[in-house]
N, C-alpha and C. Protein backbone atom coordinates (compact mmCIF):
# COMPACT_ATOMS: atom_id res chain seq x y z
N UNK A 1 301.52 -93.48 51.69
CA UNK A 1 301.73 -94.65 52.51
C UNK A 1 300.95 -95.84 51.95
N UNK A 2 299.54 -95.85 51.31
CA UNK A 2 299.34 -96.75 50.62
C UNK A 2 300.10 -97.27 49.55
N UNK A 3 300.37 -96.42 48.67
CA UNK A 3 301.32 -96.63 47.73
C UNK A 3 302.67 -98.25 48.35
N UNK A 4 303.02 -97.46 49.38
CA UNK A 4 304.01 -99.06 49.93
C UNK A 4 303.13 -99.21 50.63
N UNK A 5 302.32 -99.41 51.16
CA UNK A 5 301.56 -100.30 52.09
C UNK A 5 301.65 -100.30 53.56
N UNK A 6 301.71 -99.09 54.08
CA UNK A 6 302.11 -98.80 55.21
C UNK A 6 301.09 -98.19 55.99
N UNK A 7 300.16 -97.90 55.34
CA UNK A 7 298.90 -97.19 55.44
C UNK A 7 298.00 -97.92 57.12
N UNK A 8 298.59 -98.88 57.27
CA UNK A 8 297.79 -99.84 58.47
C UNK A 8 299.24 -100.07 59.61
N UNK A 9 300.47 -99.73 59.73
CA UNK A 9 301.12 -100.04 60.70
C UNK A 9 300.88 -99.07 61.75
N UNK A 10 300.34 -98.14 61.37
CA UNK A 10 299.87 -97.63 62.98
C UNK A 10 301.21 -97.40 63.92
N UNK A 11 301.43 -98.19 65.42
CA UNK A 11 302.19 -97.74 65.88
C UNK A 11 303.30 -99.22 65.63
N UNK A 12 303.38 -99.91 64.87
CA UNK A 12 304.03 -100.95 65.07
C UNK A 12 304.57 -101.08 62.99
N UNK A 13 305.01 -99.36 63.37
CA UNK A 13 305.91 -99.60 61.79
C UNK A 13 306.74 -99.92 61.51
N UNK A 14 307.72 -100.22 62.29
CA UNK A 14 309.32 -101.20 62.00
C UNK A 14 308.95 -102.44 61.82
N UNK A 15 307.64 -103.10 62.76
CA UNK A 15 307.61 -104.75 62.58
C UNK A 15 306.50 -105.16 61.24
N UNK A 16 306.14 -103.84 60.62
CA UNK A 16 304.70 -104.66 59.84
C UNK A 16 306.09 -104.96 58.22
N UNK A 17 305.57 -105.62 57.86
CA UNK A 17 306.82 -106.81 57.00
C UNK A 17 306.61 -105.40 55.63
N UNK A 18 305.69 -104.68 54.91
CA UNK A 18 305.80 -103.66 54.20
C UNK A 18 307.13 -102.39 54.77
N UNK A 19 307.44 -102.67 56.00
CA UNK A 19 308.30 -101.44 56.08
C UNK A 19 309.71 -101.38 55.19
N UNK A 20 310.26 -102.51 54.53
CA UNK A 20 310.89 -102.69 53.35
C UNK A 20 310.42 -102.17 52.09
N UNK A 21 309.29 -101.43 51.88
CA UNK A 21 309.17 -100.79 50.93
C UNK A 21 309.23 -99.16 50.81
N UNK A 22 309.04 -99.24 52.23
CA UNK A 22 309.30 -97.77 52.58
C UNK A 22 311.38 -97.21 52.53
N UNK A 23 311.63 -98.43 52.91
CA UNK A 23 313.38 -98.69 52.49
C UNK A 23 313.71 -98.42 51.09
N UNK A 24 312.87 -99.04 50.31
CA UNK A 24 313.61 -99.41 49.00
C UNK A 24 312.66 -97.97 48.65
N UNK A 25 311.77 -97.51 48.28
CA UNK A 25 311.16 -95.62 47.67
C UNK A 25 312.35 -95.07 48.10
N UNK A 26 312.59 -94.91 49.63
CA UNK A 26 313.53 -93.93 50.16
C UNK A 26 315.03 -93.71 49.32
N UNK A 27 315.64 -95.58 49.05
CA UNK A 27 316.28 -95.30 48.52
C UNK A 27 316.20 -94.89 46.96
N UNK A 28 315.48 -94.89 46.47
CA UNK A 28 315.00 -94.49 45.18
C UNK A 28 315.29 -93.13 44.64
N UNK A 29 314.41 -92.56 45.66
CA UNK A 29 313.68 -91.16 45.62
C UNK A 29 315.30 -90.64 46.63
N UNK A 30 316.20 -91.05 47.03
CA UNK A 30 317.48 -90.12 47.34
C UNK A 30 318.22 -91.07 47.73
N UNK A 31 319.35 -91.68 46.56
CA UNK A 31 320.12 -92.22 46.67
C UNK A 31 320.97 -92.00 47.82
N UNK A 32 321.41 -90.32 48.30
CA UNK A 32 322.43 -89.85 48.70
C UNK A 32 321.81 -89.80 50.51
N UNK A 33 320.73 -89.56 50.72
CA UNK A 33 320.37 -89.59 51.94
C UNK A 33 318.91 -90.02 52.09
N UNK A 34 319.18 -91.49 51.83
CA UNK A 34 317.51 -91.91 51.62
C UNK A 34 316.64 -91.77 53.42
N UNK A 35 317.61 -91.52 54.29
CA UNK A 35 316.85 -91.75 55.55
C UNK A 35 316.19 -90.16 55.13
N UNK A 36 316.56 -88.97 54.65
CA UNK A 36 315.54 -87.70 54.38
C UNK A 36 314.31 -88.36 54.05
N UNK A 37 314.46 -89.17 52.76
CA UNK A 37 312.83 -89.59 52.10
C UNK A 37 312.36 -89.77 52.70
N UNK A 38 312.99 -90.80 53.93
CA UNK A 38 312.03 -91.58 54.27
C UNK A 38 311.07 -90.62 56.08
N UNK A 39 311.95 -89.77 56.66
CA UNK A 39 311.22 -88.91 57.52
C UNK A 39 310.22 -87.89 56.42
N UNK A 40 310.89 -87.81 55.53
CA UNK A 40 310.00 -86.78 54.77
C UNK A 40 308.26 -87.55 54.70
N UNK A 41 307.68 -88.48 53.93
CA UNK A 41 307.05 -89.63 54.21
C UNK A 41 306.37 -89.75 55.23
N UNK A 42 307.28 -90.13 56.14
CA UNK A 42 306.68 -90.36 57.71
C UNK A 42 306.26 -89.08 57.95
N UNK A 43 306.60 -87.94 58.17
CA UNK A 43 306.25 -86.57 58.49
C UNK A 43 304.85 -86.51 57.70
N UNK A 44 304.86 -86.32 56.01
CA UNK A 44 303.80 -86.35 55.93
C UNK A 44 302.35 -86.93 56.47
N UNK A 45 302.57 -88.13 56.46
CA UNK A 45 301.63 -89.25 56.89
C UNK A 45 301.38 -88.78 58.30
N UNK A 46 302.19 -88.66 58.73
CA UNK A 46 301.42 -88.32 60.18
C UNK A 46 301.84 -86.90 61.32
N UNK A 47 301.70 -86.00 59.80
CA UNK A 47 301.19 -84.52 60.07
C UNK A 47 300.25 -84.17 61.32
N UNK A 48 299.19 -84.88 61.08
CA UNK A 48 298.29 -84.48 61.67
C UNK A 48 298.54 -85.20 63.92
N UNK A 49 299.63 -85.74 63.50
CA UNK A 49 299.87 -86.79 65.03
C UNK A 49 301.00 -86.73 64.95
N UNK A 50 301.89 -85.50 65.05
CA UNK A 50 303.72 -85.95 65.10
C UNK A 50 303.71 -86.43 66.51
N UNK A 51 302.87 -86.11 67.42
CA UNK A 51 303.41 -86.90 68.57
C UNK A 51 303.44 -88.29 68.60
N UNK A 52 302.41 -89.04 67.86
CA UNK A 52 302.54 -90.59 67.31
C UNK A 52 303.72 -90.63 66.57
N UNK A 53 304.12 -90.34 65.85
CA UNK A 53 305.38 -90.72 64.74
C UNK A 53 306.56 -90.54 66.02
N UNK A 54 306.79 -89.29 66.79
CA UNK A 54 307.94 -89.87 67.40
C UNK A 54 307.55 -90.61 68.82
N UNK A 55 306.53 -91.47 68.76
CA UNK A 55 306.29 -92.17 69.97
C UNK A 55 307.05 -93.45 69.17
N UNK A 56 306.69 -94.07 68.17
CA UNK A 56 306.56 -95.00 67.15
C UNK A 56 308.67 -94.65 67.03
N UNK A 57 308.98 -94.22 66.97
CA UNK A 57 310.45 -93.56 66.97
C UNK A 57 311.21 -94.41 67.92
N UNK A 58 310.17 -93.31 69.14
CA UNK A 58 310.97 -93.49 70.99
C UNK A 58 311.00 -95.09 70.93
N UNK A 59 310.28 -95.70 70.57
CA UNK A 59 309.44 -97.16 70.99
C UNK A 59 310.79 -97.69 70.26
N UNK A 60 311.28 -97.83 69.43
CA UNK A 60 312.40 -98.38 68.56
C UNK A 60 313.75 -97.83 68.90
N UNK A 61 314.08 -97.10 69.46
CA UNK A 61 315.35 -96.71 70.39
C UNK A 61 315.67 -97.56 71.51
N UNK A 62 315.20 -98.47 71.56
CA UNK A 62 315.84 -99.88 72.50
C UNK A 62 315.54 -100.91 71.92
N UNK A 63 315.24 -101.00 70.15
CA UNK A 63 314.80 -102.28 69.37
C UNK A 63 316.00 -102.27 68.62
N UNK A 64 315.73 -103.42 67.74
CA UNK A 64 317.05 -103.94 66.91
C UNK A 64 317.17 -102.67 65.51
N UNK A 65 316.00 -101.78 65.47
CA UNK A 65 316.70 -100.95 64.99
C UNK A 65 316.76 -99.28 65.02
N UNK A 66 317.64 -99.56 66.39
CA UNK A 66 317.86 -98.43 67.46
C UNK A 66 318.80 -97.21 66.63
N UNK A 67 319.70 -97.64 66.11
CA UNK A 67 320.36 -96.39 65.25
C UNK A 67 319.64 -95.63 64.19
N UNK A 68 318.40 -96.74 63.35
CA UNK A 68 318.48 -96.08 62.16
C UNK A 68 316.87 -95.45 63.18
N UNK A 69 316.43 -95.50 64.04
CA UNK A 69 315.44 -94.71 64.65
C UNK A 69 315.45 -93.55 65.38
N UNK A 70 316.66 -93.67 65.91
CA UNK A 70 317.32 -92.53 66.67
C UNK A 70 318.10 -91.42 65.26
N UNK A 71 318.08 -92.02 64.25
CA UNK A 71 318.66 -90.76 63.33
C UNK A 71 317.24 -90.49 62.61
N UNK A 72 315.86 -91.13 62.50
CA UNK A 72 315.12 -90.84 61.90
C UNK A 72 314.41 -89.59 63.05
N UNK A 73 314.53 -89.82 64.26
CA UNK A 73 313.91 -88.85 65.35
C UNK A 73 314.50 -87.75 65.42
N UNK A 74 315.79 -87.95 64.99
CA UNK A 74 317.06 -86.63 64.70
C UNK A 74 316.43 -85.79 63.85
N UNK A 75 316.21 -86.36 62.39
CA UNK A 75 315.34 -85.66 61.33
C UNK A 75 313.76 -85.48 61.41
N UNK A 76 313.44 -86.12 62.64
CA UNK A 76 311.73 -85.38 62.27
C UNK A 76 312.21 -84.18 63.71
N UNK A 77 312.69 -83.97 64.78
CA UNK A 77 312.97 -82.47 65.65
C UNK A 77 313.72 -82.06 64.71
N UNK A 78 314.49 -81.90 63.48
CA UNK A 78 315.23 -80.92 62.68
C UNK A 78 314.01 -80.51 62.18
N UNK A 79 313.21 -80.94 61.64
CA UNK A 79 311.96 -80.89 60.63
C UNK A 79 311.24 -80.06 61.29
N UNK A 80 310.77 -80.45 62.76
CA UNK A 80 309.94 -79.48 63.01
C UNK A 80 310.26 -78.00 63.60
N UNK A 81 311.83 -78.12 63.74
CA UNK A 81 312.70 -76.91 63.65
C UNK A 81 312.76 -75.92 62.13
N UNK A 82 312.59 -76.46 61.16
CA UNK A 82 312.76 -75.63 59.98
C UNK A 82 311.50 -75.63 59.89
N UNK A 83 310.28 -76.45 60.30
CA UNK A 83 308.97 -75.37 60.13
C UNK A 83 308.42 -75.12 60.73
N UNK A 84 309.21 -74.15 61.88
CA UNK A 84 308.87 -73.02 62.31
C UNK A 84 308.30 -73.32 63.72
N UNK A 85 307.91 -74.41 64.21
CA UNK A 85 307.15 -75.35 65.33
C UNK A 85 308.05 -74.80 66.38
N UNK A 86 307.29 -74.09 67.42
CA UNK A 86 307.67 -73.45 68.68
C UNK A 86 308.67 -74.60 69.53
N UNK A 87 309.72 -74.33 70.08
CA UNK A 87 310.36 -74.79 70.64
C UNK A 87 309.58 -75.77 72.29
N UNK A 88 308.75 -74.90 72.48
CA UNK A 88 307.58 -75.73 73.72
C UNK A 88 306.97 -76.84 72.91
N UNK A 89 306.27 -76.41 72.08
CA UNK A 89 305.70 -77.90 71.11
C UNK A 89 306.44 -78.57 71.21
N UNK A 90 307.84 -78.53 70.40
CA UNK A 90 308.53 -79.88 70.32
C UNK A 90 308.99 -80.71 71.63
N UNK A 91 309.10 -79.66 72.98
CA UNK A 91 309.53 -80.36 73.87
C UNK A 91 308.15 -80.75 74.47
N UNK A 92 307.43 -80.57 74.22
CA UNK A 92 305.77 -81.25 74.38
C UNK A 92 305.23 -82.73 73.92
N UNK A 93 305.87 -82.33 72.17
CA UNK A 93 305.86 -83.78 71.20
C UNK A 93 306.79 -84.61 72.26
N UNK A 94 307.73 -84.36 71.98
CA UNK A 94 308.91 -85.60 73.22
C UNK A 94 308.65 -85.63 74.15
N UNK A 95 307.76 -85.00 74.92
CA UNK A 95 307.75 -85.28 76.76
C UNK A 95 306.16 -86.05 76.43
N UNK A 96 305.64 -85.84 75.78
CA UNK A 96 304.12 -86.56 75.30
C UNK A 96 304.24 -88.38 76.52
N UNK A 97 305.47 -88.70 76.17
CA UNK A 97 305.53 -90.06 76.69
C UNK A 97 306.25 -90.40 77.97
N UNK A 98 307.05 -88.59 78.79
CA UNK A 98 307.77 -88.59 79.51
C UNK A 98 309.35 -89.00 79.04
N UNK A 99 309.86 -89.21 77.32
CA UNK A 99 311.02 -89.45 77.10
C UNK A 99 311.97 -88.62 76.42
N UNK A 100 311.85 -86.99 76.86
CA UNK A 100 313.01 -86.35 76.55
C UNK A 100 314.43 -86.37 77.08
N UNK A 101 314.50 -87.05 78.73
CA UNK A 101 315.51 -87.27 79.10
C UNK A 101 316.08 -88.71 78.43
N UNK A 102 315.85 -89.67 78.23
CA UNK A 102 316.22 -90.77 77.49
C UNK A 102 316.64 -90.28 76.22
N UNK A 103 316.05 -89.45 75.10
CA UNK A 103 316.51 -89.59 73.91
C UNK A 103 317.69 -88.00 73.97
N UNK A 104 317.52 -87.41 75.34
CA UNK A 104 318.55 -86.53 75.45
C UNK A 104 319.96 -87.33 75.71
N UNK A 105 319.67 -88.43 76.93
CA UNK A 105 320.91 -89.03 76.99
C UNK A 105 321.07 -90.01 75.80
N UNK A 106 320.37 -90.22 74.68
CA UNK A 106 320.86 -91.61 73.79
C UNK A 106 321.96 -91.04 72.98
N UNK A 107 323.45 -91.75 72.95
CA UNK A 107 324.58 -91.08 72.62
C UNK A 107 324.52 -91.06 70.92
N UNK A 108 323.52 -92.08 70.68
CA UNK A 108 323.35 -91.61 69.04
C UNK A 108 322.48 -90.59 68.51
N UNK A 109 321.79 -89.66 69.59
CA UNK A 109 321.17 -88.41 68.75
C UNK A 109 321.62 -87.22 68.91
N UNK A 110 323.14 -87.42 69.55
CA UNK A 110 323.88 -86.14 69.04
C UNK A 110 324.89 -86.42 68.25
N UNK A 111 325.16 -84.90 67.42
CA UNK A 111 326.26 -85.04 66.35
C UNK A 111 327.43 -86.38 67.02
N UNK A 112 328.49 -86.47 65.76
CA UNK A 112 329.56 -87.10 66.10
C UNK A 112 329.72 -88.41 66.92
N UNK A 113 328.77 -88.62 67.09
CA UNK A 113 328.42 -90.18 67.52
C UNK A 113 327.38 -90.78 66.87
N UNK A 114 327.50 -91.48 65.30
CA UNK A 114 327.17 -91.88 64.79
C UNK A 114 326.03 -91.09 64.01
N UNK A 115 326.03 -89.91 63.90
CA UNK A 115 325.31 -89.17 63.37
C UNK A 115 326.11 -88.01 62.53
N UNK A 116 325.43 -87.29 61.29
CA UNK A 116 325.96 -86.82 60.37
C UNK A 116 325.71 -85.36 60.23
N UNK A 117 324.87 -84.48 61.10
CA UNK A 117 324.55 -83.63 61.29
C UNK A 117 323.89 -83.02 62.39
N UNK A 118 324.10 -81.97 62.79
CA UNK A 118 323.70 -81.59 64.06
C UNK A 118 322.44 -81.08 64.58
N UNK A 119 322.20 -80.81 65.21
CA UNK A 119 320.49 -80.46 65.57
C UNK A 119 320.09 -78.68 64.84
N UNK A 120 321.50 -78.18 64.41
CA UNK A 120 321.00 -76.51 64.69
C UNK A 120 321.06 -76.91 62.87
């Protein structure tokens, strides 16, 4: 995250003006599905606080960029589904803020409505 300079947005990573660099690596590093890079990244960085990363998520699911946040929240619960993260955790990480019913009803984080893959 130093590397692009992201190292200081904390919870306000869509608005700090470096989050365009985290755009342009992503697309770099996977032409074909740069939004992977870029949860991949975010996951790392904040390993140690996934409940911050999808607070920082939730928080941008009623901002101007509500789709590409709601598919990045898609890929960090797939993520913590393939490693291995108890099904209570994750509904722990999302209820952290009281917003599993909101991003249950947001019609873009299930398949087929504007999304490219499914949760399983």
């Amino acid at each position: 995250m130093k590397a692009i300079r992201l190292d200081k947005a904390g919870d306000k990573l869509f608005e700090d003006p470096n989050f365009k660099n985290l755009v342009r690596y992503a697309k770099h590093a996977s032409p074909q599905h740069p939004e992977k890079a870029m949860i991949k990244v975010l996951m790392d960085w904040y390993r140690l606080h996934p409940d911050m990363l999808y607070r920082i998520l939730e928080a941008e699911t009623t901002g101007k960029y509500k789709e590409t946040a709601t598919e990045l929240q898609q890929l960090l619960v797939k993520g913590w589904m393939k490693s291995n993260v108890e099904p209570g955790k994750i509904l722990e990480y999302m209820d952290t803020f009281g917003n599993v019913d909101r991003m249950i009803a947001n019609p873009f984080f299930w398949p087929g409505n504007n999304m490219s893959t499914p949760l399983t």
